[in-house]
Structure formats: structure tokens, C-alpha cells
N, C-alpha and C. Protein backbone atom coordinates (compact mmCIF):
# COMPACT_ATOMS: atom_id res chain seq x y z
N UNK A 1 -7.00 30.68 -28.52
CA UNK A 1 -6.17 31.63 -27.85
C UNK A 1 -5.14 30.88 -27.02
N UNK A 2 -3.81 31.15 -27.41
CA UNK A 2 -3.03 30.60 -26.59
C UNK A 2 -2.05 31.49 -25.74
N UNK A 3 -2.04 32.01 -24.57
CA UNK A 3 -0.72 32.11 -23.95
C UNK A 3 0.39 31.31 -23.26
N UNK A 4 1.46 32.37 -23.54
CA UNK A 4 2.74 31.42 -23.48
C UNK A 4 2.83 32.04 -21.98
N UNK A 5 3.20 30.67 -20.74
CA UNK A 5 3.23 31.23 -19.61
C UNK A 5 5.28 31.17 -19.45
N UNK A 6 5.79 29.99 -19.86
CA UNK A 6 7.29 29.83 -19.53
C UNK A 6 8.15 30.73 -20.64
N UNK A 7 7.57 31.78 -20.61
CA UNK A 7 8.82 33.01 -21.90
C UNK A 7 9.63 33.46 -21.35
N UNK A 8 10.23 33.25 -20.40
CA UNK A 8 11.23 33.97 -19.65
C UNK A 8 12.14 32.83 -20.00
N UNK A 9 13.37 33.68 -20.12
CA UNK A 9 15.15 32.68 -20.25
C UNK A 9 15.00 31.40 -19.35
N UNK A 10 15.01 32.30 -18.07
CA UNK A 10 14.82 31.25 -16.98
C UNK A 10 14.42 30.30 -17.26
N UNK A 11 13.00 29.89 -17.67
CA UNK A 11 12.32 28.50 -17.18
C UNK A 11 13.33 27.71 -18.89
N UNK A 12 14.03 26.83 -18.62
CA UNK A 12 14.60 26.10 -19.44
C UNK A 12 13.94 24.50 -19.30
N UNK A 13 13.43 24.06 -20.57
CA UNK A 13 12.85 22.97 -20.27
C UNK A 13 11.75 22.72 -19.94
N UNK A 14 10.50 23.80 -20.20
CA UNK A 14 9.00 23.50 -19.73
C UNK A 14 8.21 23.66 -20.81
N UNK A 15 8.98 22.79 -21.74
CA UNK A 15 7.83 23.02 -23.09
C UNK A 15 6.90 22.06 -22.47
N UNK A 16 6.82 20.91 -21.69
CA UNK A 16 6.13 19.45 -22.09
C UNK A 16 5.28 20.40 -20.54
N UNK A 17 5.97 21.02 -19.41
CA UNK A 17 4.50 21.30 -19.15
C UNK A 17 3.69 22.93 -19.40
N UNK A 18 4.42 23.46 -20.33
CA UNK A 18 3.23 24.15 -21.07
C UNK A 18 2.03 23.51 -21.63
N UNK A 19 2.48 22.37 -22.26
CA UNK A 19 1.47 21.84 -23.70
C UNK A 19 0.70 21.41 -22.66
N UNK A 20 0.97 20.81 -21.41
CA UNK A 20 0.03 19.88 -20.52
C UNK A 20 -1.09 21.09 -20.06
N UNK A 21 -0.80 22.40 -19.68
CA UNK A 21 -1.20 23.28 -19.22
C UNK A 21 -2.17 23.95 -20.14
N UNK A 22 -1.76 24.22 -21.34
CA UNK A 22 -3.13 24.09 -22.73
C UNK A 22 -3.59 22.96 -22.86
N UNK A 23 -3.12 22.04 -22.93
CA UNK A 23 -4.50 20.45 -22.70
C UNK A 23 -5.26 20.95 -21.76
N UNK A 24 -4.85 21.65 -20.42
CA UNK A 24 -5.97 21.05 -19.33
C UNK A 24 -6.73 22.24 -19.70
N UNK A 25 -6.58 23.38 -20.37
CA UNK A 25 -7.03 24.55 -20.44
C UNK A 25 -8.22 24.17 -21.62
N UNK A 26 -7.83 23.42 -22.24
CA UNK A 26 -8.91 22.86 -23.45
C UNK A 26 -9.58 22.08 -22.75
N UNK A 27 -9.61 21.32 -21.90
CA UNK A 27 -10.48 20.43 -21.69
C UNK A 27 -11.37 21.13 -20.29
N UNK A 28 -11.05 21.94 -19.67
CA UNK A 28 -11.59 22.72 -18.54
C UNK A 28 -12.92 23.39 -18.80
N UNK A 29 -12.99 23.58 -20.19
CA UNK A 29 -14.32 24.46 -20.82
C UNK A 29 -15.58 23.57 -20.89
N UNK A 30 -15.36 22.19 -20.63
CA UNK A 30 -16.40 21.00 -20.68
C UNK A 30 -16.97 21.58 -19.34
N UNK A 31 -18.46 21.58 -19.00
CA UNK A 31 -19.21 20.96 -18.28
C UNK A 31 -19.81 19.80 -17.52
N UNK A 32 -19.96 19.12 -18.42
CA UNK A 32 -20.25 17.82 -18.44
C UNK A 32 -19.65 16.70 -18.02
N UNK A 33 -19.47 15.82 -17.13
CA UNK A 33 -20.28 16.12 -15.89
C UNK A 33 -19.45 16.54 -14.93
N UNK A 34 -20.51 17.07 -13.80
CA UNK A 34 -19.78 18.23 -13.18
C UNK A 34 -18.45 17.38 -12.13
N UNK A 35 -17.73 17.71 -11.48
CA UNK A 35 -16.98 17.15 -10.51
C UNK A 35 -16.00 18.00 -9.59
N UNK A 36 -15.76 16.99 -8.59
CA UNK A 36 -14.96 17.90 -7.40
C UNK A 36 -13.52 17.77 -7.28
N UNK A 37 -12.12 18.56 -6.64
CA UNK A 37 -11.29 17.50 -6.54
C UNK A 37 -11.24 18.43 -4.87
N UNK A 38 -10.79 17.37 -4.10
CA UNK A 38 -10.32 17.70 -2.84
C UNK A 38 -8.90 17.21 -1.62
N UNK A 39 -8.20 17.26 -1.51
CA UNK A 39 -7.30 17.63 -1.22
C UNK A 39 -7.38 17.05 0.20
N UNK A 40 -7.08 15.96 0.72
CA UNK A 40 -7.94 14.51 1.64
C UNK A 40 -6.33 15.19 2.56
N UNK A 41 -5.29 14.92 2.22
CA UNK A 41 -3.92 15.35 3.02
C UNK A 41 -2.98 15.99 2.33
N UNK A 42 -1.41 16.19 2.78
CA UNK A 42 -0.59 16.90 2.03
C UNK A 42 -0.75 15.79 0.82
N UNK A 43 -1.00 14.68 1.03
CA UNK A 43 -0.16 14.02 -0.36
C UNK A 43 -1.07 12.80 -1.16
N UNK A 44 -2.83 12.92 -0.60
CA UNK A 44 -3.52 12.50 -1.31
C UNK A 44 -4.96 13.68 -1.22
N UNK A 45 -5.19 13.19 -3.60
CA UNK A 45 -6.57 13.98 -3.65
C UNK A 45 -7.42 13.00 -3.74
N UNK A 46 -8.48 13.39 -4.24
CA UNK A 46 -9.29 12.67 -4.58
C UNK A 46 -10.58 13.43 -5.47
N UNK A 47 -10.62 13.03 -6.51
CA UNK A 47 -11.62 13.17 -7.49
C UNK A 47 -13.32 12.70 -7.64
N UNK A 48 -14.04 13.56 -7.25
CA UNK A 48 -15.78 12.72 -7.09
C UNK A 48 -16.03 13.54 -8.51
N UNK A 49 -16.60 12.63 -9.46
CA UNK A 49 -17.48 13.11 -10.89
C UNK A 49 -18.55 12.50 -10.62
N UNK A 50 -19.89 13.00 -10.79
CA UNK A 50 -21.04 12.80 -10.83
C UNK A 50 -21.83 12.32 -11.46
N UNK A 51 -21.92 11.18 -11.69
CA UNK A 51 -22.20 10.10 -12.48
C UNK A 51 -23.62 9.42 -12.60
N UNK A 52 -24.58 10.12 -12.16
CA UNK A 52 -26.01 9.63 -12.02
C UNK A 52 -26.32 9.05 -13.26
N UNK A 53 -26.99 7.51 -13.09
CA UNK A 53 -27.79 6.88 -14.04
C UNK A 53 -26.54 5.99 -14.76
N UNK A 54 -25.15 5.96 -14.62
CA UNK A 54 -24.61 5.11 -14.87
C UNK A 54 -23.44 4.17 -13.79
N UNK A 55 -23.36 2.56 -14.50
CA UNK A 55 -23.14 2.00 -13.61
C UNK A 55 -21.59 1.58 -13.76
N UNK A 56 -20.98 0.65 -13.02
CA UNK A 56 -20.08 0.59 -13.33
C UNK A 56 -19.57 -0.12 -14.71
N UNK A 57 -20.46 -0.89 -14.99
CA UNK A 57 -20.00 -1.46 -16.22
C UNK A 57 -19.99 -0.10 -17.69
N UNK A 58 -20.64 0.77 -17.28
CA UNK A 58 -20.90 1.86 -17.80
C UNK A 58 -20.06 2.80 -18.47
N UNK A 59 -18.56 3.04 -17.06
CA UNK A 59 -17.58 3.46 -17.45
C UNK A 59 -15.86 2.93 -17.08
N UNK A 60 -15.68 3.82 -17.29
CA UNK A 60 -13.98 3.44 -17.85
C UNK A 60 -12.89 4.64 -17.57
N UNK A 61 -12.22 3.89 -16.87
CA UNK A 61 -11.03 4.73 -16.17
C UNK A 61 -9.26 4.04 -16.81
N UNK A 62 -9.19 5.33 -17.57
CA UNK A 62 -7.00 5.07 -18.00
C UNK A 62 -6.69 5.75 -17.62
N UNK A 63 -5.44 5.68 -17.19
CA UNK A 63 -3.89 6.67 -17.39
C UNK A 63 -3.78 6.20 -18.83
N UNK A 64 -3.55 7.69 -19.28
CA UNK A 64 -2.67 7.85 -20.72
C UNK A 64 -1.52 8.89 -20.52
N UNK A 65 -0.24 8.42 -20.54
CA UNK A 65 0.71 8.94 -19.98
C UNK A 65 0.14 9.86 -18.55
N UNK A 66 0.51 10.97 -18.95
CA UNK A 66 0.16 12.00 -17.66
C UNK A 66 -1.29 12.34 -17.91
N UNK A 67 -1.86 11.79 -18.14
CA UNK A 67 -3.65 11.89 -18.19
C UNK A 67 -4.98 11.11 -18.02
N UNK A 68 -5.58 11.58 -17.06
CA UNK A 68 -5.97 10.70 -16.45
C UNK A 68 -7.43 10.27 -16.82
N UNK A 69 -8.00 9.83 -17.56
CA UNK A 69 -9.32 9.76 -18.37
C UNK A 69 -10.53 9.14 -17.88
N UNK A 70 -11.46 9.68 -17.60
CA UNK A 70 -12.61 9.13 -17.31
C UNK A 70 -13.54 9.05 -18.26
N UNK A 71 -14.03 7.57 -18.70
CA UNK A 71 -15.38 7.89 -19.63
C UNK A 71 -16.79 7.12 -19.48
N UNK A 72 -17.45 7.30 -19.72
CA UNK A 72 -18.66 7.24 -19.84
C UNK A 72 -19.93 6.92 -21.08
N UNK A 73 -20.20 6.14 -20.72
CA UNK A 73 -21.15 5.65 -22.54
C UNK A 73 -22.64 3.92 -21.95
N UNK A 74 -23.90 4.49 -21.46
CA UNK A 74 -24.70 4.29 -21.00
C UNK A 74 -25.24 3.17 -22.41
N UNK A 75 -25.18 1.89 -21.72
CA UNK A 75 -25.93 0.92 -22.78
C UNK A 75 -27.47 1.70 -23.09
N UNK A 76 -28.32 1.36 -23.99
CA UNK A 76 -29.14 1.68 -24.62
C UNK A 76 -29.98 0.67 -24.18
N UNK A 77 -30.94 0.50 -23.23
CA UNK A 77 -31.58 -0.60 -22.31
C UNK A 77 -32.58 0.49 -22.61
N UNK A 78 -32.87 1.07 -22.70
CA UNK A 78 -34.41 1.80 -22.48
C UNK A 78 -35.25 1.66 -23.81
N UNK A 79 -35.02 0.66 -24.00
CA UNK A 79 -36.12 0.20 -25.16
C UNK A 79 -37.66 -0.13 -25.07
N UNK A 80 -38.41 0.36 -25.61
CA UNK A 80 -39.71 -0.01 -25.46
C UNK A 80 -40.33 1.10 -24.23
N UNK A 81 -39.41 1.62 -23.37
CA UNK A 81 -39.68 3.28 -22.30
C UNK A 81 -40.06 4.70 -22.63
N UNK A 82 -40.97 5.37 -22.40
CA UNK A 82 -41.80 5.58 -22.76
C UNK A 82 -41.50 7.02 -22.06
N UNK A 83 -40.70 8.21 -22.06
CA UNK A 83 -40.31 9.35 -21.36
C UNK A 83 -41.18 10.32 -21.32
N UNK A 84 -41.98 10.62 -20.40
CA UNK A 84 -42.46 11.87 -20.26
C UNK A 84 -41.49 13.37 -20.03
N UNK A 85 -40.89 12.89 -19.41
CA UNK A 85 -39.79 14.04 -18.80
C UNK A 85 -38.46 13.33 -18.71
N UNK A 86 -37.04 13.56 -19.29
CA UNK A 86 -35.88 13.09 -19.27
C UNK A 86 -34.74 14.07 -18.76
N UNK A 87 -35.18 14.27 -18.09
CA UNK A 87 -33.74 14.96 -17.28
C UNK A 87 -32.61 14.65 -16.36
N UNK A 88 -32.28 13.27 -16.63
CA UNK A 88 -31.28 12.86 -15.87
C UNK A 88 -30.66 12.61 -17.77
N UNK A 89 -29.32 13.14 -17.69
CA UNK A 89 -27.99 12.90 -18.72
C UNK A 89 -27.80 11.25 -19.18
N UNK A 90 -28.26 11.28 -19.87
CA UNK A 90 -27.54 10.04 -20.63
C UNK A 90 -26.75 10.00 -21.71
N UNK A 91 -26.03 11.23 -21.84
CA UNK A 91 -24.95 10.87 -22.82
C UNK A 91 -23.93 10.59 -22.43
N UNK A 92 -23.03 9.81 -23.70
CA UNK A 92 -21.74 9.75 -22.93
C UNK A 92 -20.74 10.67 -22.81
N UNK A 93 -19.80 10.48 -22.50
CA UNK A 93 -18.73 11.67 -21.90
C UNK A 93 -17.36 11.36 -22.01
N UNK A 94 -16.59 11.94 -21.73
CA UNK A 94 -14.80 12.27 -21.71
C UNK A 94 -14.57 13.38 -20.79
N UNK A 95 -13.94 12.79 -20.04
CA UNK A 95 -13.53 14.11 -18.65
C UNK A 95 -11.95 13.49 -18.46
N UNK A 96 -11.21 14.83 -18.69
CA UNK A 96 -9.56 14.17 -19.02
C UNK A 96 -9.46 15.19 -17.60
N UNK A 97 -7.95 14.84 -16.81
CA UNK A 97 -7.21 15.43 -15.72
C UNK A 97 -5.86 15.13 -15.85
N UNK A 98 -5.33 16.01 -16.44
CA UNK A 98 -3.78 16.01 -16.40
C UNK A 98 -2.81 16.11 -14.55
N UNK A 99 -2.21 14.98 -14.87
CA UNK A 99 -1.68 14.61 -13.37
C UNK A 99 0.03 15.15 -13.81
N UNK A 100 0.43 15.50 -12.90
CA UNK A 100 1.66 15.88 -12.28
C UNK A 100 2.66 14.69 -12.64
N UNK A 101 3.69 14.84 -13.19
CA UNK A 101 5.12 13.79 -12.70
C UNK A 101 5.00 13.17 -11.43
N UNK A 102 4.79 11.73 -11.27
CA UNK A 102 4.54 11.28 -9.85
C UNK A 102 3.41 10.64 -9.29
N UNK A 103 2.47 11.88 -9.56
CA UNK A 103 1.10 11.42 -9.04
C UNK A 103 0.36 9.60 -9.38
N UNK A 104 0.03 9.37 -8.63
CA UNK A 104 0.02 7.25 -8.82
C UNK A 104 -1.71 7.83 -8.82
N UNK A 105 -2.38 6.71 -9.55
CA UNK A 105 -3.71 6.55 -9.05
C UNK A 105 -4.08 5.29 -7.97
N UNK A 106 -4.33 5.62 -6.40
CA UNK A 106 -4.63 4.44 -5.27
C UNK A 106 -5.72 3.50 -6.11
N UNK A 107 -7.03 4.11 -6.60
CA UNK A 107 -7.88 3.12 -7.07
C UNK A 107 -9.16 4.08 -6.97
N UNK A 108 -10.35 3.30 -7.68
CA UNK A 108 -11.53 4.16 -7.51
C UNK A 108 -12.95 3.36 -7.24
N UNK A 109 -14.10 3.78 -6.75
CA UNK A 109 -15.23 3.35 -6.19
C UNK A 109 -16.17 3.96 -6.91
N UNK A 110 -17.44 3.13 -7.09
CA UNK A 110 -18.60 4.11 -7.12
C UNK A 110 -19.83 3.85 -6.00
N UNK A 111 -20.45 5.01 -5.75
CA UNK A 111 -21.25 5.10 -4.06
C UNK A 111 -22.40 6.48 -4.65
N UNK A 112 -23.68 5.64 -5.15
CA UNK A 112 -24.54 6.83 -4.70
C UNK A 112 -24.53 7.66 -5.67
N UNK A 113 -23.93 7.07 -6.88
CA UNK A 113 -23.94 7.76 -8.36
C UNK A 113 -22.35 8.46 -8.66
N UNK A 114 -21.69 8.55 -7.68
CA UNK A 114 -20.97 9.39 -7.69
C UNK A 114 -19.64 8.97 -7.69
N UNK A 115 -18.45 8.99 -8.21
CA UNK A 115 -17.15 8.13 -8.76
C UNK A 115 -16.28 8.25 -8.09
N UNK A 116 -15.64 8.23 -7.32
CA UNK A 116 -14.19 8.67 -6.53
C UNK A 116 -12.73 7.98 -6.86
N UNK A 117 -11.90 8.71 -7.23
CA UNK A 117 -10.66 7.85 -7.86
C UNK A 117 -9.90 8.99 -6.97
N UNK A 118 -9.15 7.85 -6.41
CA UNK A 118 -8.03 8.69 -5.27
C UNK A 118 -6.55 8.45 -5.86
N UNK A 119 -6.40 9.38 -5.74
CA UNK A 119 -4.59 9.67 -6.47
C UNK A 119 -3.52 10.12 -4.99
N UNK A 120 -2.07 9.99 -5.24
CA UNK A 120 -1.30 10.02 -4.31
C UNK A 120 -0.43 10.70 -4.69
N UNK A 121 0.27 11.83 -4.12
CA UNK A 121 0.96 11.90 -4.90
C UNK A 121 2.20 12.58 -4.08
N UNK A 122 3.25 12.14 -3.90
CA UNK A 122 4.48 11.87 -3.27
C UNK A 122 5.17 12.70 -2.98
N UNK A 123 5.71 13.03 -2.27
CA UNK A 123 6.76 14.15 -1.74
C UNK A 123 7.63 14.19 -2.49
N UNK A 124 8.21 15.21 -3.19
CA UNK A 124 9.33 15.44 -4.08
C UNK A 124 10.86 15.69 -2.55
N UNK A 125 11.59 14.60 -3.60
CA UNK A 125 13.07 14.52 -2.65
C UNK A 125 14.00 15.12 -3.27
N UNK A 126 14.30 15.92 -2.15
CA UNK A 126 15.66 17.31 -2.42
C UNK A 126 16.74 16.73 -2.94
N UNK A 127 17.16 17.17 -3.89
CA UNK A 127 18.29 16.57 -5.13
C UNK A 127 19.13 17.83 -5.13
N UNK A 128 20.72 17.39 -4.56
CA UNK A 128 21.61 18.48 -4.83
C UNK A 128 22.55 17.60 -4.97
N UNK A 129 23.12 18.28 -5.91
CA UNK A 129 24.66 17.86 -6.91
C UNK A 129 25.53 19.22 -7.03
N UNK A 130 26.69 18.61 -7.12
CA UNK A 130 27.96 19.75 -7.34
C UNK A 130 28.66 19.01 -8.52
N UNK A 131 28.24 20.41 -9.61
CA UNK A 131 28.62 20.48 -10.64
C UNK A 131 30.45 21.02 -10.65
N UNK A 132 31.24 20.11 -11.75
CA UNK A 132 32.85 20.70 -11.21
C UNK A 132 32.46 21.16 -12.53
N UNK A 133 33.76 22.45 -12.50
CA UNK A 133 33.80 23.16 -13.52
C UNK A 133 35.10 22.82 -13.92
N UNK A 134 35.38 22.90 -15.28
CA UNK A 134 36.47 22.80 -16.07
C UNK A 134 36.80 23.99 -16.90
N UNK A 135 38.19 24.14 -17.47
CA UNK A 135 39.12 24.94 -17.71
C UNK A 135 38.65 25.55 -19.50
N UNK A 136 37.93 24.65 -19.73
CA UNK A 136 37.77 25.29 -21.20
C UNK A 136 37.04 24.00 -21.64
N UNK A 137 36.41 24.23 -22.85
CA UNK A 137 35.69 23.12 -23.54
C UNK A 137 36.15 21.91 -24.01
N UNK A 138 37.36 22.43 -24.18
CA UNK A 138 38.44 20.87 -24.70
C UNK A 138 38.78 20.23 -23.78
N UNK A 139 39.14 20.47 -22.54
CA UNK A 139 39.44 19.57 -21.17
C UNK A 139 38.46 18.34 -21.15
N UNK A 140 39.18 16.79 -21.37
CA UNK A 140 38.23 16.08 -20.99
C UNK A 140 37.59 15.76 -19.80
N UNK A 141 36.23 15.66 -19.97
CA UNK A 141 35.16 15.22 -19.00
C UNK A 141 35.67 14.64 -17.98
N UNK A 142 35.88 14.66 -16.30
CA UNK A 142 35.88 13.95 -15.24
C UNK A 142 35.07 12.96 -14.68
N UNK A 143 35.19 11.72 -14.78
CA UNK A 143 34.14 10.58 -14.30
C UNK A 143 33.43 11.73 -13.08
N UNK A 144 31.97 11.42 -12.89
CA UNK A 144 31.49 11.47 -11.95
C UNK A 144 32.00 10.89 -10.58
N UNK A 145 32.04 11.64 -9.45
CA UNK A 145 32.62 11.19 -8.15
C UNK A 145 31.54 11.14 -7.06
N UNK A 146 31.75 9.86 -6.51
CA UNK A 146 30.47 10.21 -5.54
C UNK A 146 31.21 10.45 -4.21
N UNK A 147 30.36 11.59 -3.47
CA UNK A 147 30.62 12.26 -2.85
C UNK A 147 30.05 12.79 -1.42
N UNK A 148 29.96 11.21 -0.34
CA UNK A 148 28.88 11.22 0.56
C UNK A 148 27.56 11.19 -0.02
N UNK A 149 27.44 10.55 -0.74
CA UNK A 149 25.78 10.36 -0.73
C UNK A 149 25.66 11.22 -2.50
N UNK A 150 26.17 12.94 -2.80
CA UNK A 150 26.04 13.72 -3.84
C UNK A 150 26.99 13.24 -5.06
N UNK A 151 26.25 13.43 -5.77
CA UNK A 151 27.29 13.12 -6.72
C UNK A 151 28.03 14.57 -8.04
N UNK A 152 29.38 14.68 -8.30
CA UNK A 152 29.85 15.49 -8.65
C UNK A 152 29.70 15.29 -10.49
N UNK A 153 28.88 15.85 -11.03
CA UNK A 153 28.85 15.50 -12.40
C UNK A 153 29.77 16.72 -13.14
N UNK A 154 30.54 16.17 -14.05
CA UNK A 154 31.20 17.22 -14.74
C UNK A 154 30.98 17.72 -16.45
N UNK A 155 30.16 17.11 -16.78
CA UNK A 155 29.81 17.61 -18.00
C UNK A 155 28.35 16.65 -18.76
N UNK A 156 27.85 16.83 -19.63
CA UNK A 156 26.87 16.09 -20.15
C UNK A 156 26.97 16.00 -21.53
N UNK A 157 27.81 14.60 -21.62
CA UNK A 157 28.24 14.49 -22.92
C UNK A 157 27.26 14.42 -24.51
N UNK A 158 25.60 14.36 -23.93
CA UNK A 158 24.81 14.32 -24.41
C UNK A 158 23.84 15.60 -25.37
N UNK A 159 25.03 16.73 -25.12
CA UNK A 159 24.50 17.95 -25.60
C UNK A 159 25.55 18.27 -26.74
């Protein structure tokens, strides 16, 4: 099931974060294993996944482009052990988190079973430009003028 959230004229340009928005929607239906994210200040989170019974050599943390991957895959040491009752998880896992334009990962720890990878993620800076308008389509393009600090763009020869 897919809905389309950017169908309006308006939003021009949000195909790449629709698709991100069905990735995270596909990957949200996992359980396994469970985790928190919390919201430390305006401009850092931080992620705890619950990681009992594995260590660090255990798992594995990428950025893949805007995605942020955690995995998991428990060497096979329990040889010759003898389980009466197994209820601590030993399988392995894939727990993906699609990050924002921006967002940096600070670094991550493990404490007590439990994983923490702290992300940052930056104040967006107010961007205003004055677009000049021209007389008709054939008028050639005006160099860009800078303009105290703004800059005046007059066409985008790239369309």
C-alpha cells in the first residue's frame, strides 16, 4: 500500500523525500530489536537499540547515503551449550533510520547491552535571494549580482 503524501502542485521537487518516507514506512513494521529515539536538545538525538547478548565486535554501524544502518549478527560460540530455556534473541538483525539532509552522526557507545549513536543535526540557515525578472524568454540571462551578502539570480540555464 502506498500513499502519495506530496500530490499537490505545490510541493515541487519531493520525489526523493517521498521514496525516503516509504523506505522508513517499510522498515518501521520490524520489531526487532526494539529501540528509542530521544531528542537530548534542539539539535541533538540520540538513538538507544537494545542489544542484549551482543557485543561490540558483534555489530556494525553505516551511513548509506541518508540511511543510517545498524546491524547485528552474534558469532556462533555456543557450541557444545546445552539450553534449557533460550529467551534472550540471538538472531541477527537490520534496523535502518532514514536521517534528514544534514543530520551528521557524533559517534556511538555500548553500556549495559544497550547501543547509543548520537546524531546532530544543525540548524537550517535562512536563504533569501531575489530573483530578477526578464522581459520575455529570449532576453539574455543577466550574470548573477551580488547584492549585500543576497545574491540576484536571473535565470537557470539548466532547465
Amino acid at each position: 500500500m502506498s500513499t502519495r503524501v506530496f500530490t499537490s502542485p505545490l510541493f515541487l521537487g519531493f520525489d526523493h523525500l517521498e521514496q525516503m518516507i516509504e523506505r522508513a514506512a517499510k522498515t518501521s513494521s520490524e520489531g526487532y530489536p526494539p529501540y528509542n529515539i530521544e531528542q537530548l536538545s534542539s539539535i541533538c538525538l540520540r538513538i538507544t537499540v537494545a542489544v542484549a547478548g551482543f557485543t561490540m565486535d558483534d555489530l556494525q554501524i553505516t551511513q548509506e547515503d541518508n540511511q543510517l544502518v545498524i546491524r547485528g549478527r552474534q558469532n556462533d560460540d555456543h557450541q557444545g551449550r546445552i539450553f534449557l530455556h533460550r529467551g534472550i534473541a540471538a538472531r541477527q538483525f537490520q534496523r535502518a533510520f532514514v536521517l534528514a539532509e544534514g543530520i551528521e552522526v557524533r559517534g556511538a557507545w555500548l553500556d549495559n547491552g544497550l547501543l547509543h549513536v548520537d546524531l546532530v543535526r544543525p540548524l537550517p540557515e535562512t536563504k533569501i535571494r531575489t530573483i530578477a525578472i526578464r522581459k520575455g524568454a529570449n532576453d539574455p540571462p543577466q550574470p548573477p549580482a551580488i547584492d549585500g551578502g543576497q545574491h540576484t539570480v536571473s535565470s537557470n540555464d539548466d532547465c
